[in-house]
Every structure is written in structure tokens, then in C-alpha cells.
C-alpha atoms as a PDB file:
ATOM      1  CA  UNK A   1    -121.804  52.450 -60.158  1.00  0.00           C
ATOM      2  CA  UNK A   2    -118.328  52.716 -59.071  1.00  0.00           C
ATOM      3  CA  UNK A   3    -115.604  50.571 -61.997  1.00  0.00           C
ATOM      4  CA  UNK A   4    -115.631  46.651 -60.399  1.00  0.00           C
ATOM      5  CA  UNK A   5    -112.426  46.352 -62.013  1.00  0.00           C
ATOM      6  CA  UNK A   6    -110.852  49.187 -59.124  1.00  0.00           C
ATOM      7  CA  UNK A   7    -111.144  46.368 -56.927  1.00  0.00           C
ATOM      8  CA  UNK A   8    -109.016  44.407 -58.550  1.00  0.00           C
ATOM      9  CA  UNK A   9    -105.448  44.964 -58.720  1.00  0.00           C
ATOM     10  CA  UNK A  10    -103.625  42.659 -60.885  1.00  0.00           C
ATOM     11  CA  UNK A  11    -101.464  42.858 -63.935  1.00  0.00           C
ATOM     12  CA  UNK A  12    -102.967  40.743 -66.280  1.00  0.00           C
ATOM     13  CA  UNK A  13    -106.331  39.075 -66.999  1.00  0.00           C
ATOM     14  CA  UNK A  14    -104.635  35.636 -66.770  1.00  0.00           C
ATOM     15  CA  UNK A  15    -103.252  37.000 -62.858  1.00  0.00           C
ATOM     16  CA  UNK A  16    -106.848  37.309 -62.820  1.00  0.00           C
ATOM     17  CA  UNK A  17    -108.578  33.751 -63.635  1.00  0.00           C
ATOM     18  CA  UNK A  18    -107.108  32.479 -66.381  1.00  0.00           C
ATOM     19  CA  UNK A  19    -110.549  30.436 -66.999  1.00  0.00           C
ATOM     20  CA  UNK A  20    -112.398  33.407 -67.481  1.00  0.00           C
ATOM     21  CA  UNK A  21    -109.649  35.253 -69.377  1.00  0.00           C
ATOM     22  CA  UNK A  22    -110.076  32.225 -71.659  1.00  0.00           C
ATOM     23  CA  UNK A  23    -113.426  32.064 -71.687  1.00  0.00           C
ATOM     24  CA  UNK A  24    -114.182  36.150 -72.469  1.00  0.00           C
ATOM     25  CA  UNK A  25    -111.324  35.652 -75.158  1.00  0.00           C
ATOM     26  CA  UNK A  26    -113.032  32.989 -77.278  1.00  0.00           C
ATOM     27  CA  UNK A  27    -116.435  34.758 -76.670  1.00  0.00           C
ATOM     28  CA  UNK A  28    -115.093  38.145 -78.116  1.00  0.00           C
ATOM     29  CA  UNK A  29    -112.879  37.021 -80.588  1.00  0.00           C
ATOM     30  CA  UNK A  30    -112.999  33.370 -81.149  1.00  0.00           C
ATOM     31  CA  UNK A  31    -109.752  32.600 -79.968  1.00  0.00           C
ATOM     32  CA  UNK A  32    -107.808  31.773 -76.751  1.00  0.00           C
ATOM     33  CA  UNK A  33    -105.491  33.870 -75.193  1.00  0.00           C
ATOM     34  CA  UNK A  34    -102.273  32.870 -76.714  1.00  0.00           C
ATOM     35  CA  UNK A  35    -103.825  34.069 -79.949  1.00  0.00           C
ATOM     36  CA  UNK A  36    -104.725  37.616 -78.841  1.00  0.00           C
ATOM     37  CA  UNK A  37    -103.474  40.154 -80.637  1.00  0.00           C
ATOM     38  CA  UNK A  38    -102.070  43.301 -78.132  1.00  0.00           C
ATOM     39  CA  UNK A  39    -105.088  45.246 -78.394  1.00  0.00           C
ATOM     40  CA  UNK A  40    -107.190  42.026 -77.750  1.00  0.00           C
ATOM     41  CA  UNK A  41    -105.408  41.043 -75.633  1.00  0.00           C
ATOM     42  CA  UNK A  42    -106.129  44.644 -73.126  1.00  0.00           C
ATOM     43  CA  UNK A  43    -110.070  44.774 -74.160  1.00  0.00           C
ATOM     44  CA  UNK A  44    -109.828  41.119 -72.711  1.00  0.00           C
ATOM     45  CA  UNK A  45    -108.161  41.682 -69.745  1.00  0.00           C
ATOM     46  CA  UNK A  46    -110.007  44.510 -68.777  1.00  0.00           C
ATOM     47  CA  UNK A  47    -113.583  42.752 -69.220  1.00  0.00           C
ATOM     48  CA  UNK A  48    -111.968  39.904 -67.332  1.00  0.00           C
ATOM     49  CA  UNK A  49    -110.847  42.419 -64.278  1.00  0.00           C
ATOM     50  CA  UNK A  50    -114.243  43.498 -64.065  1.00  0.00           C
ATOM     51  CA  UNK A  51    -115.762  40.709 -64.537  1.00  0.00           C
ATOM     52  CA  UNK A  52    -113.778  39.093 -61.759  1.00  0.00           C
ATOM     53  CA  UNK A  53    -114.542  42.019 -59.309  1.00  0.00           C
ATOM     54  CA  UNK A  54    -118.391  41.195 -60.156  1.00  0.00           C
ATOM     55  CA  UNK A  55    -118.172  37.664 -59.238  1.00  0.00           C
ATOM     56  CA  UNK A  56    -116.083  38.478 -55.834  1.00  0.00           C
ATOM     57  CA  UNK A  57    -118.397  40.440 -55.024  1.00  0.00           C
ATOM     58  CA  UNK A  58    -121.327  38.104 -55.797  1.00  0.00           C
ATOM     59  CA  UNK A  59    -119.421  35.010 -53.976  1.00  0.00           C
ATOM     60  CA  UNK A  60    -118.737  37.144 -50.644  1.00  0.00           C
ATOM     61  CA  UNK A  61    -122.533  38.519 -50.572  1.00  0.00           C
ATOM     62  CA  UNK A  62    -125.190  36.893 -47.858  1.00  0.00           C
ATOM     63  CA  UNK A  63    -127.166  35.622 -50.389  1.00  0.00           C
ATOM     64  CA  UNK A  64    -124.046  32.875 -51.629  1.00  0.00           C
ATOM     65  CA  UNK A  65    -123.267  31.924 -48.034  1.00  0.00           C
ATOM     66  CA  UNK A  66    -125.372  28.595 -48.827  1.00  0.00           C
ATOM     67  CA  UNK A  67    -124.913  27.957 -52.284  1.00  0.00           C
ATOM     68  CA  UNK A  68    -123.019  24.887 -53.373  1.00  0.00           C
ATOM     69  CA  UNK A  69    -122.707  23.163 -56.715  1.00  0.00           C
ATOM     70  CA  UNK A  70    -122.877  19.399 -56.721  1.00  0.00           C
ATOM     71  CA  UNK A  71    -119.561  17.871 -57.622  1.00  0.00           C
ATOM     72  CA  UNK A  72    -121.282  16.171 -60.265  1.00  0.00           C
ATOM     73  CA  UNK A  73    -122.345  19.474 -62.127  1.00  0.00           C
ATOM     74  CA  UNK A  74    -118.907  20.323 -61.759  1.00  0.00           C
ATOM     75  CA  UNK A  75    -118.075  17.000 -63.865  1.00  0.00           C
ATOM     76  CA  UNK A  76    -120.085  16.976 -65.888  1.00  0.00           C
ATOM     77  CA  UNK A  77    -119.187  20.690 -67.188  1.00  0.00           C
ATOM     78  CA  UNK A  78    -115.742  19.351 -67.471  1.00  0.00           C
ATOM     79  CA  UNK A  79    -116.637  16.228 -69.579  1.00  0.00           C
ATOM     80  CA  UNK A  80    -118.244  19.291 -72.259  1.00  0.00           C
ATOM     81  CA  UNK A  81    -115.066  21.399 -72.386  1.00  0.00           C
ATOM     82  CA  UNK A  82    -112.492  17.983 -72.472  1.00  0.00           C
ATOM     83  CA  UNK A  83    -115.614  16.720 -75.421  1.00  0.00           C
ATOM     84  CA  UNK A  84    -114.257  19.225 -77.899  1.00  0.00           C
ATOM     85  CA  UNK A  85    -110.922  18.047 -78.438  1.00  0.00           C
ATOM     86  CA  UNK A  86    -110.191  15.184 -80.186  1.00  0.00           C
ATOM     87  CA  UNK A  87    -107.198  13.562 -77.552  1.00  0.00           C
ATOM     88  CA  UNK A  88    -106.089  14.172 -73.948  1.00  0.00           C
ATOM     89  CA  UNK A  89    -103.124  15.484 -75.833  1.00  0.00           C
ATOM     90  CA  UNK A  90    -104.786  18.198 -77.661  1.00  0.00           C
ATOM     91  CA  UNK A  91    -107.144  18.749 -74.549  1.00  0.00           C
ATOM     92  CA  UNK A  92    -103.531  19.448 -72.430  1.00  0.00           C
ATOM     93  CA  UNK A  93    -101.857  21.538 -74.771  1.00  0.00           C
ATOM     94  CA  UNK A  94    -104.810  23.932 -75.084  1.00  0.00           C
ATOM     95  CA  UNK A  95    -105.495  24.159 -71.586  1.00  0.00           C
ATOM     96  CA  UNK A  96    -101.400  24.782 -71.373  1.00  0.00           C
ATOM     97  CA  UNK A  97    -101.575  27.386 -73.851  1.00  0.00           C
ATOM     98  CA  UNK A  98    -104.214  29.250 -71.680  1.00  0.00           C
ATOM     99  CA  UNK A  99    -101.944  28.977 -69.088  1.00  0.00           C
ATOM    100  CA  UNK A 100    -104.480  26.051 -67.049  1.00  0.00           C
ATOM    101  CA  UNK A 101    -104.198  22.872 -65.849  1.00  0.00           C
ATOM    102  CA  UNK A 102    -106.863  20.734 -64.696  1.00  0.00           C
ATOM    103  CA  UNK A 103    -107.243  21.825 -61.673  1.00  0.00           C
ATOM    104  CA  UNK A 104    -107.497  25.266 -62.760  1.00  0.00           C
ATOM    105  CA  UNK A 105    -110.350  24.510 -65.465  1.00  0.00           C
ATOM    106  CA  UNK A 106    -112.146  22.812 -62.826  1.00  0.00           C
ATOM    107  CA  UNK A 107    -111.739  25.690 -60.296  1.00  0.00           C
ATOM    108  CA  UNK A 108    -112.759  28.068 -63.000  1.00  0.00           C
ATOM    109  CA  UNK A 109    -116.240  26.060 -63.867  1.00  0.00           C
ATOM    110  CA  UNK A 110    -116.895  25.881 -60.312  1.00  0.00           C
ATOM    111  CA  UNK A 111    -116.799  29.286 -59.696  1.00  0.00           C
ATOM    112  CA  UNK A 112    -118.404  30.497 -62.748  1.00  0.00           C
ATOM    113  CA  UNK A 113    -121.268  27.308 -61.644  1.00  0.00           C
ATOM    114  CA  UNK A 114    -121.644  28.773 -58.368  1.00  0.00           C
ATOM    115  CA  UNK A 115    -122.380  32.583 -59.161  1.00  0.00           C
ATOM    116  CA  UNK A 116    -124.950  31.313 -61.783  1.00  0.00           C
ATOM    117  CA  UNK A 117    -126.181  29.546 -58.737  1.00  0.00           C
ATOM    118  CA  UNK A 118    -126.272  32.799 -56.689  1.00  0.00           C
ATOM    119  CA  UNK A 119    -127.813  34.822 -59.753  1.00  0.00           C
ATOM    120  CA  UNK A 120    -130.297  31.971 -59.713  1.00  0.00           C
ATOM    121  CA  UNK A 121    -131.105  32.171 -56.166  1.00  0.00           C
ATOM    122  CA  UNK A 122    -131.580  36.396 -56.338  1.00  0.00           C
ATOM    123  CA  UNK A 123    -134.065  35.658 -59.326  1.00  0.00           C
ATOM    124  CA  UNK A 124    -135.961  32.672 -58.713  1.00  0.00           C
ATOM    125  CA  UNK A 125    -139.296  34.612 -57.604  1.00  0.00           C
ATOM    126  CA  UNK A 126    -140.130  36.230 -61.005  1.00  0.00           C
ATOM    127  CA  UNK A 127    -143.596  36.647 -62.410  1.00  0.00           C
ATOM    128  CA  UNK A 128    -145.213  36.777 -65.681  1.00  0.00           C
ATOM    129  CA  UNK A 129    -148.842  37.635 -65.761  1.00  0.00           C
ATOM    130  CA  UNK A 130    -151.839  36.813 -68.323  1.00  0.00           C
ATOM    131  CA  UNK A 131    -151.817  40.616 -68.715  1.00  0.00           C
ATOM    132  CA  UNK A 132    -147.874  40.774 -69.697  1.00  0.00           C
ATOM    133  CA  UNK A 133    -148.137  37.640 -72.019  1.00  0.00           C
ATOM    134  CA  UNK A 134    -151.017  39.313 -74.052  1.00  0.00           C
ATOM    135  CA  UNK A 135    -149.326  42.914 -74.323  1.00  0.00           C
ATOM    136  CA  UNK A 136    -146.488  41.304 -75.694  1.00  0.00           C
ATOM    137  CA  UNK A 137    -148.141  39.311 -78.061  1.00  0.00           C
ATOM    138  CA  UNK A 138    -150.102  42.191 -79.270  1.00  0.00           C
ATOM    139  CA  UNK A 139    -147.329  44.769 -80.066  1.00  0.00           C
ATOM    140  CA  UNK A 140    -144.470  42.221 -81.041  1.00  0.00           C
ATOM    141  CA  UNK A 141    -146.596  40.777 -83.454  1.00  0.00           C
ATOM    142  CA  UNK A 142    -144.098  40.594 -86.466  1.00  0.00           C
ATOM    143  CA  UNK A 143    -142.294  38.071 -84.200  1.00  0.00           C
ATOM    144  CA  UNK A 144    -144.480  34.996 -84.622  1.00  0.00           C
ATOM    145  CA  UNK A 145    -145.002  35.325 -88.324  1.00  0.00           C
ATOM    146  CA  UNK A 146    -144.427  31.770 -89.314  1.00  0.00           C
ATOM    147  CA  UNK A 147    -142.897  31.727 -93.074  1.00  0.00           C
ATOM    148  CA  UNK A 148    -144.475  28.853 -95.368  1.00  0.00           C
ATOM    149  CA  UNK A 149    -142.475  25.387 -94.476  1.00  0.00           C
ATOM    150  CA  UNK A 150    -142.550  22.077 -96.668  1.00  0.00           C
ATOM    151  CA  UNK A 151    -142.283  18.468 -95.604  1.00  0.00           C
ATOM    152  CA  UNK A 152    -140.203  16.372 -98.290  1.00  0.00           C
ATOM    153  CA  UNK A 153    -138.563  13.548 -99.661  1.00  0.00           C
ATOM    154  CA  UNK A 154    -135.808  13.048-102.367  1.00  0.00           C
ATOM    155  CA  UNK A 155    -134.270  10.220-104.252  1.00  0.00           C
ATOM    156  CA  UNK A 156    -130.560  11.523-105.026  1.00  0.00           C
ATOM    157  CA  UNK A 157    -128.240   9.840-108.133  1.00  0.00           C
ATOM    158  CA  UNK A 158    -124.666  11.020-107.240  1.00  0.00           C
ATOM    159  CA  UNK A 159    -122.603  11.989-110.985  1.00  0.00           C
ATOM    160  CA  UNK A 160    -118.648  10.968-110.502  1.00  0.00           C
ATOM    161  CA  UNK A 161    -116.872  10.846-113.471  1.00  0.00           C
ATOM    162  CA  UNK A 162    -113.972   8.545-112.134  1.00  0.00           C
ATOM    163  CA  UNK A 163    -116.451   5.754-112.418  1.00  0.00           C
ATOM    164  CA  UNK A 164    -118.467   4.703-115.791  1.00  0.00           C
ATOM    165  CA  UNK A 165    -121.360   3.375-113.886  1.00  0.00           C
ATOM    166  CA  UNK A 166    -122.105   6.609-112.155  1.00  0.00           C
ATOM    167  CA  UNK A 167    -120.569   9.298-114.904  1.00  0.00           C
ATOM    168  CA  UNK A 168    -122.813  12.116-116.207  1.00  0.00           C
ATOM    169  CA  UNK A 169    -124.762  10.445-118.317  1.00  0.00           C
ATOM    170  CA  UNK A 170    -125.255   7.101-116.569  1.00  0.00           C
ATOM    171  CA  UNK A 171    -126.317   9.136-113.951  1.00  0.00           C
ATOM    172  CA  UNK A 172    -128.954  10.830-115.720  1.00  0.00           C
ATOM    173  CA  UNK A 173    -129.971   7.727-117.468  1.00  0.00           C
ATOM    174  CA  UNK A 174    -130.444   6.585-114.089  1.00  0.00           C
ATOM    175  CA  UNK A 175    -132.767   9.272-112.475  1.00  0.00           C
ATOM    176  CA  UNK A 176    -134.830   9.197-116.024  1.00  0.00           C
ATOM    177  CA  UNK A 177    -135.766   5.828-115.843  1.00  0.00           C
ATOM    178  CA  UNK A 178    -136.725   6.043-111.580  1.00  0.00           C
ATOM    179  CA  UNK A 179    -139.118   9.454-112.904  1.00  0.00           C
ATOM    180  CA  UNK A 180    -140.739   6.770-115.158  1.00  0.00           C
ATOM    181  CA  UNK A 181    -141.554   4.575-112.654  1.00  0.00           C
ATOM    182  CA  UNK A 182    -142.523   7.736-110.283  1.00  0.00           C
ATOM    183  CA  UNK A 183    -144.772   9.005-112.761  1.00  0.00           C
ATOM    184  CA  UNK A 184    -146.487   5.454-113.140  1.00  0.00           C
ATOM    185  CA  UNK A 185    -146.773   4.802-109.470  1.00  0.00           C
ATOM    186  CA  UNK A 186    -146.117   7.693-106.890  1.00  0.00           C
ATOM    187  CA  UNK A 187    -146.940   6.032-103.956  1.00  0.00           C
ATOM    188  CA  UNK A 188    -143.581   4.439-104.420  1.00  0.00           C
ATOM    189  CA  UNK A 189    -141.149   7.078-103.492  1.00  0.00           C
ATOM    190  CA  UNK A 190    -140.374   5.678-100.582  1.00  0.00           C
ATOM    191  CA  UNK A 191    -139.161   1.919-101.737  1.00  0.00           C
ATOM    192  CA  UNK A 192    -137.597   3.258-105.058  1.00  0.00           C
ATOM    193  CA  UNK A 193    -135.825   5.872-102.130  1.00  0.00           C
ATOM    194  CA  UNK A 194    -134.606   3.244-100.173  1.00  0.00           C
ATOM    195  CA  UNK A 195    -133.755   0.999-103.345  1.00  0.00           C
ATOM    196  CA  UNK A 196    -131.737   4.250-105.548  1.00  0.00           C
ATOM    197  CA  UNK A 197    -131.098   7.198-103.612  1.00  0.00           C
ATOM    198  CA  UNK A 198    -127.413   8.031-102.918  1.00  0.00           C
ATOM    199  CA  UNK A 199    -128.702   9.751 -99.321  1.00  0.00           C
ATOM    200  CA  UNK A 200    -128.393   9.016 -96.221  1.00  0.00           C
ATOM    201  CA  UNK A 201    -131.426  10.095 -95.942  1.00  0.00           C
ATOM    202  CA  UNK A 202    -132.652   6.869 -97.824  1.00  0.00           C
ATOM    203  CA  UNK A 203    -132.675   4.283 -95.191  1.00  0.00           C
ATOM    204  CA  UNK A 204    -135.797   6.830 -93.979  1.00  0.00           C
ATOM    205  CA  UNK A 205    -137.184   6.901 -97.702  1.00  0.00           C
ATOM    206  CA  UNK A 206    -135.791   9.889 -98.500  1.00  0.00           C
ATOM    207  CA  UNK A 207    -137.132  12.189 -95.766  1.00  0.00           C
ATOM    208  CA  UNK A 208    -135.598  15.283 -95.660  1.00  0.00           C
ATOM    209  CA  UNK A 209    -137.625  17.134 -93.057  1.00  0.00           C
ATOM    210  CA  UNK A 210    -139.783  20.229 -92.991  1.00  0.00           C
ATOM    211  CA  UNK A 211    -137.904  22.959 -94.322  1.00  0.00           C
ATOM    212  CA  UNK A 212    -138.035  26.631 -94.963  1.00  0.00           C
ATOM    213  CA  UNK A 213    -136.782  28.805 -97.757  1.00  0.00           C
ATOM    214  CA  UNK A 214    -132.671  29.401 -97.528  1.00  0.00           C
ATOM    215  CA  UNK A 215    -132.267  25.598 -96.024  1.00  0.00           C
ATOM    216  CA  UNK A 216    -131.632  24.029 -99.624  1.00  0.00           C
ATOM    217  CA  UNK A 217    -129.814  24.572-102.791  1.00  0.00           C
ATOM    218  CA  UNK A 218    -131.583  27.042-104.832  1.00  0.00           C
ATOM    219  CA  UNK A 219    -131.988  24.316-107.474  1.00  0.00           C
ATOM    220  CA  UNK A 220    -133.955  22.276-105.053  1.00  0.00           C
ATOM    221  CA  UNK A 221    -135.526  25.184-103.438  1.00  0.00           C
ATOM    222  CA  UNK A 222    -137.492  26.636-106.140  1.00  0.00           C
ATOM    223  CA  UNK A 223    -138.875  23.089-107.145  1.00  0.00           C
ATOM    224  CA  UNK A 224    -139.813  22.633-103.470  1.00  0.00           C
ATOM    225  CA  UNK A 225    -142.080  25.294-103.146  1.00  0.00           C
ATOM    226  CA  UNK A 226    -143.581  25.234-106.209  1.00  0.00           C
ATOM    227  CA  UNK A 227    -144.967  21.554-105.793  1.00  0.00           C
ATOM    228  CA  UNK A 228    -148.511  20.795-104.404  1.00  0.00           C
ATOM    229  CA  UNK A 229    -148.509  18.932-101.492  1.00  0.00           C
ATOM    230  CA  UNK A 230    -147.847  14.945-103.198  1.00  0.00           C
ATOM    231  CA  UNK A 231    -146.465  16.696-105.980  1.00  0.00           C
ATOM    232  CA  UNK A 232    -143.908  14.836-107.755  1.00  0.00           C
ATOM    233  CA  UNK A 233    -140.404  17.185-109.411  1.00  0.00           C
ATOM    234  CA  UNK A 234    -138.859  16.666-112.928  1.00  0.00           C
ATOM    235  CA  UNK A 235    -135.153  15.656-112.702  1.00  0.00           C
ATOM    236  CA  UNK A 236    -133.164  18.846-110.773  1.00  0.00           C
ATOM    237  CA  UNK A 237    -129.291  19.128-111.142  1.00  0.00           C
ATOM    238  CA  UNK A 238    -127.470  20.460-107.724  1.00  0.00           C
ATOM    239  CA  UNK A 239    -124.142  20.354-107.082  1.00  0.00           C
ATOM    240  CA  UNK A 240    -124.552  16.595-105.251  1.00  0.00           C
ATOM    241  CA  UNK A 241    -126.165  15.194-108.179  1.00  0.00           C
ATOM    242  CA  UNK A 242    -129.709  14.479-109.965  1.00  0.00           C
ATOM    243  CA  UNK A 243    -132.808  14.925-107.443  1.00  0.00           C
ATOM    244  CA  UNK A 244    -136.325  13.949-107.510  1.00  0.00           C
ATOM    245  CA  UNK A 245    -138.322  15.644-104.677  1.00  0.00           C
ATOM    246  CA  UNK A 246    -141.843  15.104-103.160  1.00  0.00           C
ATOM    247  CA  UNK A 247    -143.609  17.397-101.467  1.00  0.00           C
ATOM    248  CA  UNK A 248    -145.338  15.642 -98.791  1.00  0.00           C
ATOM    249  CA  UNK A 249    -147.126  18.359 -97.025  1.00  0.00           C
ATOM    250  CA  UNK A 250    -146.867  21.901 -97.023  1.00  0.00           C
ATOM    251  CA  UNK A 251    -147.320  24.297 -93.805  1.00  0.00           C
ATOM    252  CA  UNK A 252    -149.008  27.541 -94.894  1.00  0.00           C
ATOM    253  CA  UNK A 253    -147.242  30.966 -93.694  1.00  0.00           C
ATOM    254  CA  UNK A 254    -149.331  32.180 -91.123  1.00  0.00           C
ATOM    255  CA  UNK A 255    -149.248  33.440 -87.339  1.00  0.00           C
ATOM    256  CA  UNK A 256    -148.340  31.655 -84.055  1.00  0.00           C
ATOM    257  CA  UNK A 257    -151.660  32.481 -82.097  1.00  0.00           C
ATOM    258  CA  UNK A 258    -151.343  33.886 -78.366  1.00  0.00           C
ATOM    259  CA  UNK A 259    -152.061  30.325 -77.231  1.00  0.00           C
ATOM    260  CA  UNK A 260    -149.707  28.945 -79.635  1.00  0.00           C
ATOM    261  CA  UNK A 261    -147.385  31.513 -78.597  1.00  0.00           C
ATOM    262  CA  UNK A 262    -147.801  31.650 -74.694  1.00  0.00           C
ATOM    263  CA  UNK A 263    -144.788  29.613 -73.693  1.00  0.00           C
ATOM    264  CA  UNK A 264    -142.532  31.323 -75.315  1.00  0.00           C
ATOM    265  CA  UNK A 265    -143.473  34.909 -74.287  1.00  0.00           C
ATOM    266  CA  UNK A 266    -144.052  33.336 -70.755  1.00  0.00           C
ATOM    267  CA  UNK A 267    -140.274  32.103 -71.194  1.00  0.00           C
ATOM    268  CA  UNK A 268    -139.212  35.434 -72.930  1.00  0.00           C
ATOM    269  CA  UNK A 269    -140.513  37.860 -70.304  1.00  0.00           C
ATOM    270  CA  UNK A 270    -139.447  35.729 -67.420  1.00  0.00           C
ATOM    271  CA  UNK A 271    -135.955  35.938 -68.702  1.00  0.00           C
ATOM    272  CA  UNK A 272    -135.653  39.491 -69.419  1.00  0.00           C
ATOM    273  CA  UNK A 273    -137.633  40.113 -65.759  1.00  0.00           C
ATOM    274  CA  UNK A 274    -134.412  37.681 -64.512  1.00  0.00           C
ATOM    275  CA  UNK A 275    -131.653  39.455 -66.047  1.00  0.00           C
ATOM    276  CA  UNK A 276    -133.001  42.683 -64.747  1.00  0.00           C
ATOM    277  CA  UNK A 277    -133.433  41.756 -61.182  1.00  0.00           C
ATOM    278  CA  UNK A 278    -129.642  40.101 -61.613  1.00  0.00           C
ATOM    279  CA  UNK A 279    -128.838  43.583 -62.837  1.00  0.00           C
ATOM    280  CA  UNK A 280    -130.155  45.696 -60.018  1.00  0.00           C
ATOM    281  CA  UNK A 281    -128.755  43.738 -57.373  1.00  0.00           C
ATOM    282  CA  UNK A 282    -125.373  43.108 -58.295  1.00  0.00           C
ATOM    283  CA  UNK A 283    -125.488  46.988 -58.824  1.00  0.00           C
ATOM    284  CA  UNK A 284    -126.492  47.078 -54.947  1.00  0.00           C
ATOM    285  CA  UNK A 285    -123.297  45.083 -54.343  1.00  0.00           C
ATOM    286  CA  UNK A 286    -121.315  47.976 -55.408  1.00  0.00           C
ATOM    287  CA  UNK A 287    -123.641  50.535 -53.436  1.00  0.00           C
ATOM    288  CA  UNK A 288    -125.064  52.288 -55.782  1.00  0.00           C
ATOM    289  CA  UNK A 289    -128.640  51.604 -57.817  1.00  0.00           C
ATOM    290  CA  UNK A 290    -128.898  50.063 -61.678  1.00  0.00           C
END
């Protein structure tokens, strides 16, 4: 396929769009464009060349002759980028640093709105079959293992030093005496959560979730998945304080079934199917096959 960035001939990726010179720049790099370093800054202005010569060519085909995005799209995609700065201020300098305004962020989502439109369009009449769903399934099967998963509580007892009612060994006195009453009366995790724990979590009594291995401190995670399900821990020491955990239930490691599983693959191959049609047919744009 012949180079889409021949069809562009501008000096810079910022002559270019400077949205999408932006936008390339903080997906390869993590940074904006002010921040490039000079061989960053060519890799990024050369994907953003041809990049740009992909979407002209998208824009000016038949199939976008029709496609509009709803202003309100358009705002709303706005309201995300202008969400991740904490001022207008902030907001204005990074947009000036990028060498955008307002106008030009909004032209820039627009455009990059409308060719997923167009993609969209070219797409839209994928397939997945039973047939495609169950070959999947069948040789990807390392893919749905499902690793073993606990449900649990905790009661936490914070340790600061600065203060004597919560130093070291108040502390500890503390989570010793709330074992005692666990010990004599389990079904009370939750009030003596709610009543003791230093969590957030507490106002829920203590509920931490279901969670997998690599999730908690290693303190907390060895207790965790040693405890049967209603299984009450001794004291453990992490670096936020004393813990008591509960195992509340435990979900076995196991394998998502094909039915369990269907939705996914259905969602998986009608993806890949997507991108591949997307592939092909911008590849027609240039006159020549994928």
C-alpha cells in the first residue's frame, strides 16, 4: 500500500492537526508535544502525517458523505478532556502548550468522532457464528481459567505514634481485646466493624470485596487464602496497621464454561472481524489490497 503520509506535505505534525499530534504523543510516550524529546518528537510527527493522510482519505470516501456526529457527542467528549485538569487555567495552558485552543480541541474530537463514525458504518454488518464461538473456546482454553477469588471483611486499628491513644501498643491492645470478642461471637464482625475499624470500608462492615491473589498486602494475602470460608484471622500487622479479616466466601479456581464464556468470545471475535474489515478497506482507499 502506497506511504499515506506522501499525501501529506507539511512540515511538522502540529502543521498537521495539532489534536492528533497531541493525542499520538501522549499515547506513545506519555507526554504532550512540548515535552518531546527530538527523536520523539519525528516518530510523532511521522505517525501523525500518516495518520492524517488515513483519515483524509476516510472523510473524502462515499461511504462518509452522510455521516455526522451529534453536537452533543462532540460535548460531551470535550467535557472528558477539560475533566482532567483541575482549573480552566491549567485546562488553557495545556491546550496552549500543544499549540490548541478551544476551537481547535473541538475540531480535532470532531474529526477523530466522525471517522470512528465512518469505520463504524464500513463494519457494522459483522458476524459471529455458534461454530466460531465454540472453536474459540476450545483452543483458547487457558484464557478463561478463573484463579481462586475470596469475599472478605476486615476491622483495621491504625498505629500513629504522635498520639498515645493510638501508639503501638495501644493499638495492639486494641485489636486484642476486639479478637476476644470475635472469637466469642463471630457473627459480630460486622457491628464491631462499623464500631472499631479505622476503614472506610467500615461504614459497609468492613467489606472489602472479592479479591484475587496480588490485590492485597502480602501480610493480608496469605491469611486470606488460608481461611475457610467464615473463618476468622489472628491479629496481622501491614503497613496501615493491625487487621482482623473474615473470609466470607471463597470462589474456587475453575473454568468459565462456553456458556459462561459466550459473550465475551461473541464480543472478542466480533471485534477482531471489525478491525479487519476497517483494515481492508481503508487499504482499498489507497488502491491497493490489505
Amino acid at each position: 500500500m502506497t506511504d499515506p503520509a506522501a499525501d501529506v506535505r507539511l512540515d511538522t505534525a502540529s502543521d498537521v492537526c495539532p489534536y492528533l499530534a497531541l493525542k499520538l504523543a501522549q499515547a506513545m510516550f506519555g507526554k504532550g508535544t512540548d515535552r518531546l524529546e527530538p527523536a520523539e518528537r519525528q516518530r510523532v510527527e511521522k505517525a501523525a502525517a500518516r495518520q492524517f493522510a488515513i483519515e483524509r482519505r476516510i472523510l473524502a470516501s462515499p461511504e462518509a458523505v452522510c455521516v455526522t456526529v451529534p453536537d452533543a457527542s462532540i460535548r460531551d467528549a470535550f467535557k472528558v478532556v477539560r475533566s482532567r485538569y483541575e482549573s480552566d487555567d491549567a485546562f488553557e495552558t495545556a491546550l496552549a502548550r500543544a499549540g490548541l485552543d478551544r476551537d481547535g480541541l473541538a475540531a480535532g474530537l470532531a474529526r477523530g468522532l466522525r471517522v470512528d463514525a465512518v469505520l463504524d458504518r464500513v463494519s457494522r454488518a459483522v458476524a459471529v457464528s455458534d461454530a466460531e464461538i465454540e472453536t474459540f473456546h476450545c483452543l483458547r482454553r487457558e484464557r478463561f481459567a478463573r484463579p481462586e477469588r475470596r469475599a472478605l471483611r476486615h476491622i483495621l486499628v491504625t498505629v500513629n505514634d504522635a498520639l498515645r491513644s493510638n501508639g503501638r501498643e495501644a493499638a495492639r491492645r486494641t485489636i486484642d481485646a476486639i479478637l476476644r470478642q470475635l472469637r466469642a461471637s463471630p457473627e459480630r464482625f460486622e457491628a464491631l466493624a462499623l464500631r472499631h475499624s479505622e476503614c472506610a470500608t467500615a461504614l459497609d462492615g468492613g467489606r472489602l470485596g472479592t479479591v484475587g491473589r496480588g490485590q492485597l498486602y502480602p501480610e493480608l494475602e496469605r491469611e486470606a487464602f488460608a481461611l475457610e470460608p467464615g473463618g476468622i484471622s489472628q491479629v496481622i500487622e501491614s503497613p496501615m496497621g493491625f487487621h482482623i479479616l473474615q473470609c466470607v466466601a471463597v470462589q474456587p479456581a475453575g473454568e468459565l464454561t462456553l456458556e459462561q464464556a459466550r459473550g465475551r468470545i461473541r464480543s472478542h471475535l466480533a471485534e477482531s472481524k471489525r478491525k479487519a474489515v476497517q483494515r481492508e478497506w481503508i487499504a482499498s482507499l489507497f488502491g491497493k489490497a490489505a
